[in-house]
PDB file of N, CA and C in Angstrom:
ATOM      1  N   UNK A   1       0.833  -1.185   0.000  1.00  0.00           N
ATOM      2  CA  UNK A   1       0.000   0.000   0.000  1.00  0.00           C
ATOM      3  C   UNK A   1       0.874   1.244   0.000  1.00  0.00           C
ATOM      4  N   UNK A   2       0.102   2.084  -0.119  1.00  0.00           N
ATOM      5  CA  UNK A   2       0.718   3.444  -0.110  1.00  0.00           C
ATOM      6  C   UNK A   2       1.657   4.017   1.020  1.00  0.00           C
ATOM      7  N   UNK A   3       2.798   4.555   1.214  1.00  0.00           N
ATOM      8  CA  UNK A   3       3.096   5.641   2.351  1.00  0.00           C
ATOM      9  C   UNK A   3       1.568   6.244   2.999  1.00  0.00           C
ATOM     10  N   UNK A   4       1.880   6.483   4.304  1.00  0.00           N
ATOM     11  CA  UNK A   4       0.708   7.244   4.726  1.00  0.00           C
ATOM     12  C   UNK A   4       0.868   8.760   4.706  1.00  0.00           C
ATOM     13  N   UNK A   5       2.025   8.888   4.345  1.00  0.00           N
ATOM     14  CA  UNK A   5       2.254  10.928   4.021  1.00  0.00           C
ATOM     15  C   UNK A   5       1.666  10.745   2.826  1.00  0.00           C
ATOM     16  N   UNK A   6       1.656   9.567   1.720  1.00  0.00           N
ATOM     17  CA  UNK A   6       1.304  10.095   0.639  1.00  0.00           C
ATOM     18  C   UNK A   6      -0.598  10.154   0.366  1.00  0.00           C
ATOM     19  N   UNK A   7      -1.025   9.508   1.545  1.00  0.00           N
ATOM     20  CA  UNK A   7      -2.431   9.116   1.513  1.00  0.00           C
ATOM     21  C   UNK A   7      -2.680  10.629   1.886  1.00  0.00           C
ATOM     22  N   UNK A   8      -1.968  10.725   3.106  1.00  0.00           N
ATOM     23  CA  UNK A   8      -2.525  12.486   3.918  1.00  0.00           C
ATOM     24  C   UNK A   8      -2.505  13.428   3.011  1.00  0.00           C
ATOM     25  N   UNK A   9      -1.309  13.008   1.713  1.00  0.00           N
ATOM     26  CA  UNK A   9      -1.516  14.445   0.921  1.00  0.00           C
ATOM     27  C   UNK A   9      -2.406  14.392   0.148  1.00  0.00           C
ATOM     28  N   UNK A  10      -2.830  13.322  -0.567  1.00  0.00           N
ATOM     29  CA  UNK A  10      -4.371  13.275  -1.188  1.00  0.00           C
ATOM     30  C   UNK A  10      -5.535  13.960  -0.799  1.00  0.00           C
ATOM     31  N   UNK A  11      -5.677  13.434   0.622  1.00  0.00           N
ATOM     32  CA  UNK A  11      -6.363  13.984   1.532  1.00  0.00           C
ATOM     33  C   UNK A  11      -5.909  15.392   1.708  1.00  0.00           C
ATOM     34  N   UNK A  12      -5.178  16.140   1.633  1.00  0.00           N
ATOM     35  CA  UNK A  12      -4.893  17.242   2.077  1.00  0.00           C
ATOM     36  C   UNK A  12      -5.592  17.954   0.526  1.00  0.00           C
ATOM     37  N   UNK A  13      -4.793  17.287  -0.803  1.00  0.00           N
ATOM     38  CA  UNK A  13      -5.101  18.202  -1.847  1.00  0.00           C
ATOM     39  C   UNK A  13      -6.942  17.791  -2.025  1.00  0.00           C
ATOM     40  N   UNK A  14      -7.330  16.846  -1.763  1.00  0.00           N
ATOM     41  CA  UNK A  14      -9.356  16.755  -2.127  1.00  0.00           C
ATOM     42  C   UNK A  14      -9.497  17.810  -0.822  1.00  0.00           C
ATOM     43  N   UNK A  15      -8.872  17.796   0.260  1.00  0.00           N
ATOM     44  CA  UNK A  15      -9.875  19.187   0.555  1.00  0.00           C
ATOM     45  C   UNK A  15      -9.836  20.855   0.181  1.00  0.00           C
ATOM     46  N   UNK A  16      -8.278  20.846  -0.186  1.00  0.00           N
ATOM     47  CA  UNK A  16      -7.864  22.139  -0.743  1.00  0.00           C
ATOM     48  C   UNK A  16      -8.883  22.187  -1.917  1.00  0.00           C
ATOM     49  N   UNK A  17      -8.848  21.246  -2.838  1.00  0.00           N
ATOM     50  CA  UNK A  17      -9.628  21.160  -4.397  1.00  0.00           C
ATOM     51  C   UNK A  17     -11.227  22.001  -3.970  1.00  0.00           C
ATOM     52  N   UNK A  18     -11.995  21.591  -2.807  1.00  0.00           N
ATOM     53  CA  UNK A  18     -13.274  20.765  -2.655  1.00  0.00           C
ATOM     54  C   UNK A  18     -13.429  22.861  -1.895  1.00  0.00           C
ATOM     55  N   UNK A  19     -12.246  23.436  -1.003  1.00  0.00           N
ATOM     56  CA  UNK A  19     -12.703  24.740  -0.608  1.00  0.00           C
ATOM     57  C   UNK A  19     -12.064  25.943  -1.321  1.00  0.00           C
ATOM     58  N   UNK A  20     -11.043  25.691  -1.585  1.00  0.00           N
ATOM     59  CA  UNK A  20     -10.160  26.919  -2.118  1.00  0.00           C
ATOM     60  C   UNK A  20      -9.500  27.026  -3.803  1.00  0.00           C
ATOM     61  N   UNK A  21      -9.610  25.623  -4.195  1.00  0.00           N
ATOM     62  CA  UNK A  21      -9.616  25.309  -5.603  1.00  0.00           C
ATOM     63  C   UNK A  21      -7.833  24.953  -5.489  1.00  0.00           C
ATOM     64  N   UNK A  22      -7.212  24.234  -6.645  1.00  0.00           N
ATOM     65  CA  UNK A  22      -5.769  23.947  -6.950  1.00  0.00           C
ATOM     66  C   UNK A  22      -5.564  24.790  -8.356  1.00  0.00           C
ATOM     67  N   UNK A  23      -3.904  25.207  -7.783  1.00  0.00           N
ATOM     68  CA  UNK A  23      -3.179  25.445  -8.729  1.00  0.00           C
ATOM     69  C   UNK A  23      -2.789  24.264  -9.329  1.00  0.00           C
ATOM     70  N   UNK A  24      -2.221  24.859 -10.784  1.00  0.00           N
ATOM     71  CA  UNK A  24      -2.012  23.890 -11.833  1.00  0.00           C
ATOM     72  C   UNK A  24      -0.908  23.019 -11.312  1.00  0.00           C
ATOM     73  N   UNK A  25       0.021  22.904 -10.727  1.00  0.00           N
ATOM     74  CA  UNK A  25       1.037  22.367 -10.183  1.00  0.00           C
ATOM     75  C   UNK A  25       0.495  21.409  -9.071  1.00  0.00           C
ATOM     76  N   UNK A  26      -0.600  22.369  -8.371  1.00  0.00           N
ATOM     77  CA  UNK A  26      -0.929  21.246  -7.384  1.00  0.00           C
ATOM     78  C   UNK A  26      -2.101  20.084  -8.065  1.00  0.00           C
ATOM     79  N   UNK A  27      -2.606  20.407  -9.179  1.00  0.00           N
ATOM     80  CA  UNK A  27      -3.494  19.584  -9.839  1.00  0.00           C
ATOM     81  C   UNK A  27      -2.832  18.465 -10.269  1.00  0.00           C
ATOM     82  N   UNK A  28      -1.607  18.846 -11.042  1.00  0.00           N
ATOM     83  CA  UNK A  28      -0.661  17.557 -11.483  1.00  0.00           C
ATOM     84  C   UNK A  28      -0.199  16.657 -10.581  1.00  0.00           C
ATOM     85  N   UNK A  29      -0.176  17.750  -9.270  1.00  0.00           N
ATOM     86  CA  UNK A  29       0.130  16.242  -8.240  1.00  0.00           C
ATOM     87  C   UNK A  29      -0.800  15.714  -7.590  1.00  0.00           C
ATOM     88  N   UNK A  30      -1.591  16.316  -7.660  1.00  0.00           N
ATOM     89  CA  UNK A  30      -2.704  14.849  -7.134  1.00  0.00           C
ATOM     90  C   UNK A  30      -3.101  14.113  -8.061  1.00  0.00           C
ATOM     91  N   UNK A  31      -3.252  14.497  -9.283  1.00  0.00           N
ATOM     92  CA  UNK A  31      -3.067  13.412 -10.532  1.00  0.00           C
ATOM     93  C   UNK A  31      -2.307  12.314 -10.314  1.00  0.00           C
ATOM     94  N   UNK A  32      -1.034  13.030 -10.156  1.00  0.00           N
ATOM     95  CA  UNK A  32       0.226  11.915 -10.574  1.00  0.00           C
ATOM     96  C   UNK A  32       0.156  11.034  -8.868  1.00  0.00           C
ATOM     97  N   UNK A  33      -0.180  10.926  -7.797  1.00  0.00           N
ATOM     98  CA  UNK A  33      -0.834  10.280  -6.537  1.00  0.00           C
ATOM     99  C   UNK A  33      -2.086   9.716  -6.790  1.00  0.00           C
ATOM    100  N   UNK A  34      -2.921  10.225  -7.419  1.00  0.00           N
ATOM    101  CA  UNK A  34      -4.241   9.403  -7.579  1.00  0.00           C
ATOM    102  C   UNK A  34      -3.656   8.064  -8.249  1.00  0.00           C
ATOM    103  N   UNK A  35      -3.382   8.396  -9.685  1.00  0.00           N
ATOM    104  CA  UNK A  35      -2.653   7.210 -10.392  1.00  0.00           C
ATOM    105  C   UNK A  35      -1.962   5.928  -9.260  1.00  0.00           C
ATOM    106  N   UNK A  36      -0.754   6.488  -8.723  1.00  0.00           N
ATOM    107  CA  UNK A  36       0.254   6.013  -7.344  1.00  0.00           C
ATOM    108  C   UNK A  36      -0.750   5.286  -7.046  1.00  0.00           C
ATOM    109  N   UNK A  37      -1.971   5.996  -6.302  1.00  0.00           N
ATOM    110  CA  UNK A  37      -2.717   4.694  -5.054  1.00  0.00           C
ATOM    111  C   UNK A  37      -3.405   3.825  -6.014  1.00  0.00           C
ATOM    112  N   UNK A  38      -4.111   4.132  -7.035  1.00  0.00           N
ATOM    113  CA  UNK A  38      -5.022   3.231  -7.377  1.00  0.00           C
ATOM    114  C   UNK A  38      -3.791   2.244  -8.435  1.00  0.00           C
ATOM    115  N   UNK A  39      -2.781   2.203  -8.507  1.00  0.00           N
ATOM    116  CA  UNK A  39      -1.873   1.279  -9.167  1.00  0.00           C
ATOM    117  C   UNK A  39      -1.674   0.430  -7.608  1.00  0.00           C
ATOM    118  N   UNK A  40      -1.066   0.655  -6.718  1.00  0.00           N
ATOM    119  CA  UNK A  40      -1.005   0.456  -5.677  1.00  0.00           C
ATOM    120  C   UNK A  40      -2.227  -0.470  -4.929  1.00  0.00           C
ATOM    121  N   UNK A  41      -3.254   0.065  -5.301  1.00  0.00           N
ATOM    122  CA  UNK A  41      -4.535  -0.675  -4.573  1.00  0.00           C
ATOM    123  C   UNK A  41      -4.862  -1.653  -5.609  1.00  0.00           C
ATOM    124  N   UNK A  42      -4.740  -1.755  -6.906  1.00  0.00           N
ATOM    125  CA  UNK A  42      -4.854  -2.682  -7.888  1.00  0.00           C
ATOM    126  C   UNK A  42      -4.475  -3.838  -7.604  1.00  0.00           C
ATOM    127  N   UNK A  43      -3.131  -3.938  -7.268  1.00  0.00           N
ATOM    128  CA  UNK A  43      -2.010  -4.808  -6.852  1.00  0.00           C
ATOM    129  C   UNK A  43      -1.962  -5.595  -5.928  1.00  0.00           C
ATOM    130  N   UNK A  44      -2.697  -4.538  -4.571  1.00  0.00           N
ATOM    131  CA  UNK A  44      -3.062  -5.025  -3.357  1.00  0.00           C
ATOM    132  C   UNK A  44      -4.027  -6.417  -3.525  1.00  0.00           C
ATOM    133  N   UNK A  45      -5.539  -5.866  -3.895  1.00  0.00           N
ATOM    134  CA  UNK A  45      -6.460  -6.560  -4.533  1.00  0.00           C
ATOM    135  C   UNK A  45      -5.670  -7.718  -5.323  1.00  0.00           C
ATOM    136  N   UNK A  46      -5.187  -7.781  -6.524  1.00  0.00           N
ATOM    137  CA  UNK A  46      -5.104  -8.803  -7.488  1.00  0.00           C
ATOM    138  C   UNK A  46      -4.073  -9.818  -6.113  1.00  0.00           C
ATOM    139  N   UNK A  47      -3.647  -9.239  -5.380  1.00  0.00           N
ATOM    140  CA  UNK A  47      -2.475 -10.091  -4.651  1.00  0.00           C
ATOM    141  C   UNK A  47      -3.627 -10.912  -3.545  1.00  0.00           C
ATOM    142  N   UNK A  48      -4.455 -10.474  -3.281  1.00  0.00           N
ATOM    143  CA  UNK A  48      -6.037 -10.831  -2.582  1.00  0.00           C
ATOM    144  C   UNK A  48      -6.202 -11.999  -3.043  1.00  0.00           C
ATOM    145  N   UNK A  49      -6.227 -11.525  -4.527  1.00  0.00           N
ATOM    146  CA  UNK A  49      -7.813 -12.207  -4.944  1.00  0.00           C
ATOM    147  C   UNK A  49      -6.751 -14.126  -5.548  1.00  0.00           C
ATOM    148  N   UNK A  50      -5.187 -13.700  -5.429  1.00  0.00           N
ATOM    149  CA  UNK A  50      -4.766 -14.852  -5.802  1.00  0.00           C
ATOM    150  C   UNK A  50      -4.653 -15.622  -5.057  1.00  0.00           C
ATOM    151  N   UNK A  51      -5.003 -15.821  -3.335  1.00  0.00           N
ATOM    152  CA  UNK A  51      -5.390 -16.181  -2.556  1.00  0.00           C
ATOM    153  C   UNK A  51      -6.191 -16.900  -1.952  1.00  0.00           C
ATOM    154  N   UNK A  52      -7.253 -16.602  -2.940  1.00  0.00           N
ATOM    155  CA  UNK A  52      -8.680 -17.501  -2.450  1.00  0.00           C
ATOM    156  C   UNK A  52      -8.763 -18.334  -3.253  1.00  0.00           C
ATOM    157  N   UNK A  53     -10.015 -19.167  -2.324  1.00  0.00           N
ATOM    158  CA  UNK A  53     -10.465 -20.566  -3.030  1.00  0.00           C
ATOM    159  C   UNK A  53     -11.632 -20.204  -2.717  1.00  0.00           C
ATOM    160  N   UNK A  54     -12.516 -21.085  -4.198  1.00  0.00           N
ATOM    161  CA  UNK A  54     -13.956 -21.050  -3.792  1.00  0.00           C
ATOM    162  C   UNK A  54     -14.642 -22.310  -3.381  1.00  0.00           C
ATOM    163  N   UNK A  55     -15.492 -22.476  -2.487  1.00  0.00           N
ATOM    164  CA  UNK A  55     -15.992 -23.859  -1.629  1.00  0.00           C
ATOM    165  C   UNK A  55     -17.137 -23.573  -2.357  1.00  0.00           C
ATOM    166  N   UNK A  56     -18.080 -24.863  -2.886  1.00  0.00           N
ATOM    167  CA  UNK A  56     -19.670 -24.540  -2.709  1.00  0.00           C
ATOM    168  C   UNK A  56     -20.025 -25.379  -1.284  1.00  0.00           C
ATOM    169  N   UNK A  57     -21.028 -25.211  -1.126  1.00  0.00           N
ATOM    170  CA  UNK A  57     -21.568 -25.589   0.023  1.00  0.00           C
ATOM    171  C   UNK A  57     -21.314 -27.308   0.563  1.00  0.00           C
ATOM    172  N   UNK A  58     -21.514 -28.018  -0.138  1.00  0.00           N
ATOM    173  CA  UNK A  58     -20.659 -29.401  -0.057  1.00  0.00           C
ATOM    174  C   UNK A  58     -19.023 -29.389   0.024  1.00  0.00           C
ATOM    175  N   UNK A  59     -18.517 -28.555  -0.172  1.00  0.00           N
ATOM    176  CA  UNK A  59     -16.967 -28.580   0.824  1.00  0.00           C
ATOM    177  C   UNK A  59     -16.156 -28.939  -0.701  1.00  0.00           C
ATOM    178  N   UNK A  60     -16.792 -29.022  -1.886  1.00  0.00           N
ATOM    179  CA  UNK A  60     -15.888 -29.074  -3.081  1.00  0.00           C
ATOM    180  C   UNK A  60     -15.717 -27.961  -3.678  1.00  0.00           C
ATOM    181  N   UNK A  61     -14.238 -27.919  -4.374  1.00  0.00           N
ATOM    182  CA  UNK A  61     -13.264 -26.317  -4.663  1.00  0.00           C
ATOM    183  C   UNK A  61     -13.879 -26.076  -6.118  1.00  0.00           C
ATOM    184  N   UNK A  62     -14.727 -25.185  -6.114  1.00  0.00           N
ATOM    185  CA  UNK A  62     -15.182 -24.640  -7.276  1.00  0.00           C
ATOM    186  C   UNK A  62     -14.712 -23.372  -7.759  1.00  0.00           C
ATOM    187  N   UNK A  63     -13.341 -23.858  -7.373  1.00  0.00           N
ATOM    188  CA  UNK A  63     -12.047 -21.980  -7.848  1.00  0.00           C
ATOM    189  C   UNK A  63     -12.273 -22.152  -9.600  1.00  0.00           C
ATOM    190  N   UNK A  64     -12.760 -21.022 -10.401  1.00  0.00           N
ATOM    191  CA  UNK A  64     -12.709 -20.866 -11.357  1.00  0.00           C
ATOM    192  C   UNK A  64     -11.255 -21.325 -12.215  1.00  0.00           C
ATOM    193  N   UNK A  65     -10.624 -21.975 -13.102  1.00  0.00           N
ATOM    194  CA  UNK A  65      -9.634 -22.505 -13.778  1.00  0.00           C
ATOM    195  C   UNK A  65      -8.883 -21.075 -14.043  1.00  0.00           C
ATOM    196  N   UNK A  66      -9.509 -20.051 -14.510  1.00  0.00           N
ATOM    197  CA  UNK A  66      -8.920 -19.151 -14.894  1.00  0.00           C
ATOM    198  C   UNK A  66      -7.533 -18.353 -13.619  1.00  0.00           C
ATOM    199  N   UNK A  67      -8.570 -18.702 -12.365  1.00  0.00           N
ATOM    200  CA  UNK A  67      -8.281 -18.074 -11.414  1.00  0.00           C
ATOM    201  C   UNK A  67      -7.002 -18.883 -10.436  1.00  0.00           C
ATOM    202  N   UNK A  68      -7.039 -20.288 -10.742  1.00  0.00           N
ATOM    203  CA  UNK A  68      -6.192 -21.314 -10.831  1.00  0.00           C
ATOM    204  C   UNK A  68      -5.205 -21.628 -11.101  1.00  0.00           C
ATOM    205  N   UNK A  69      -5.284 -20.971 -12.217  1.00  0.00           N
ATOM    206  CA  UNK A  69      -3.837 -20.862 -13.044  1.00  0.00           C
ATOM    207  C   UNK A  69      -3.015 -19.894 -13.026  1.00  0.00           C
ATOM    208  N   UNK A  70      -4.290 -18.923 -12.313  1.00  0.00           N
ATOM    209  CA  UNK A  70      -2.975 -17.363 -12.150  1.00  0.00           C
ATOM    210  C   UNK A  70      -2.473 -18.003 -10.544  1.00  0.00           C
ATOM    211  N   UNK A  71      -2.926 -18.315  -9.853  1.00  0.00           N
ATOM    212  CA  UNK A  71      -2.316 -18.739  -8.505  1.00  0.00           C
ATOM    213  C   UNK A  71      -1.375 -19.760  -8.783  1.00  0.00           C
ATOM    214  N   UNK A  72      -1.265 -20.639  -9.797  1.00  0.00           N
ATOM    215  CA  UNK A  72      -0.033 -21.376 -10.496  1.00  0.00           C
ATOM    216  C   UNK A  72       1.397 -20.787 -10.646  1.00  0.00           C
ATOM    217  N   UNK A  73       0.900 -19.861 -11.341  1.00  0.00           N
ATOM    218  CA  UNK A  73       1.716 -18.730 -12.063  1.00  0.00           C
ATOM    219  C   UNK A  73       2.738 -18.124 -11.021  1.00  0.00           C
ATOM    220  N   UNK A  74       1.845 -17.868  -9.900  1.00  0.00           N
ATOM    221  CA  UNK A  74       2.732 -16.873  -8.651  1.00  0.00           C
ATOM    222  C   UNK A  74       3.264 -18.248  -7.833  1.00  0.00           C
ATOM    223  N   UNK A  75       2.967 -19.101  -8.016  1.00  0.00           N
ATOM    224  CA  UNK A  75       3.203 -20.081  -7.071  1.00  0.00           C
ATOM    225  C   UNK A  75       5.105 -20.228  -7.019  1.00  0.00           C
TER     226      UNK A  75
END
């Protein structure tokens, strides 16, 4: 995940944006941080989701093949 200075400055520039408006300089950087976290949180997630297994209710692994093979892959 992200630094947490870099989360606070997000947070710092959506409220500057939201009362007092951004300069062009400060627009590019919360751009170029928005990008940062949500590449960042992408990653997080896909690293999640290679993790699981799916059970149906009878206790047999009904993990999609697709999803199988990417957990292969990292294996």
């Amino acid at each position: 995940m992200l630094p947490q200075h870099k989360i606070d400055r997000i947070n710092e520039l959506a409220r500057k944006s939201k009362s007092d408006g951004l300069d062009p300089k400060e627009k590019e950087e919360q751009q170029k941080l928005r990008k940062e976290y949500l590449k960042a949180f992408r990653g997080d997630f896909k690293n999640q989701l290679r993790t699981i297994k799916v059970v149906d209710p009878e206790g047999n692994d009904v993990t999609p093949e697709k999803l199988k093979n990417e957990q292969k892959r990292n294996h």
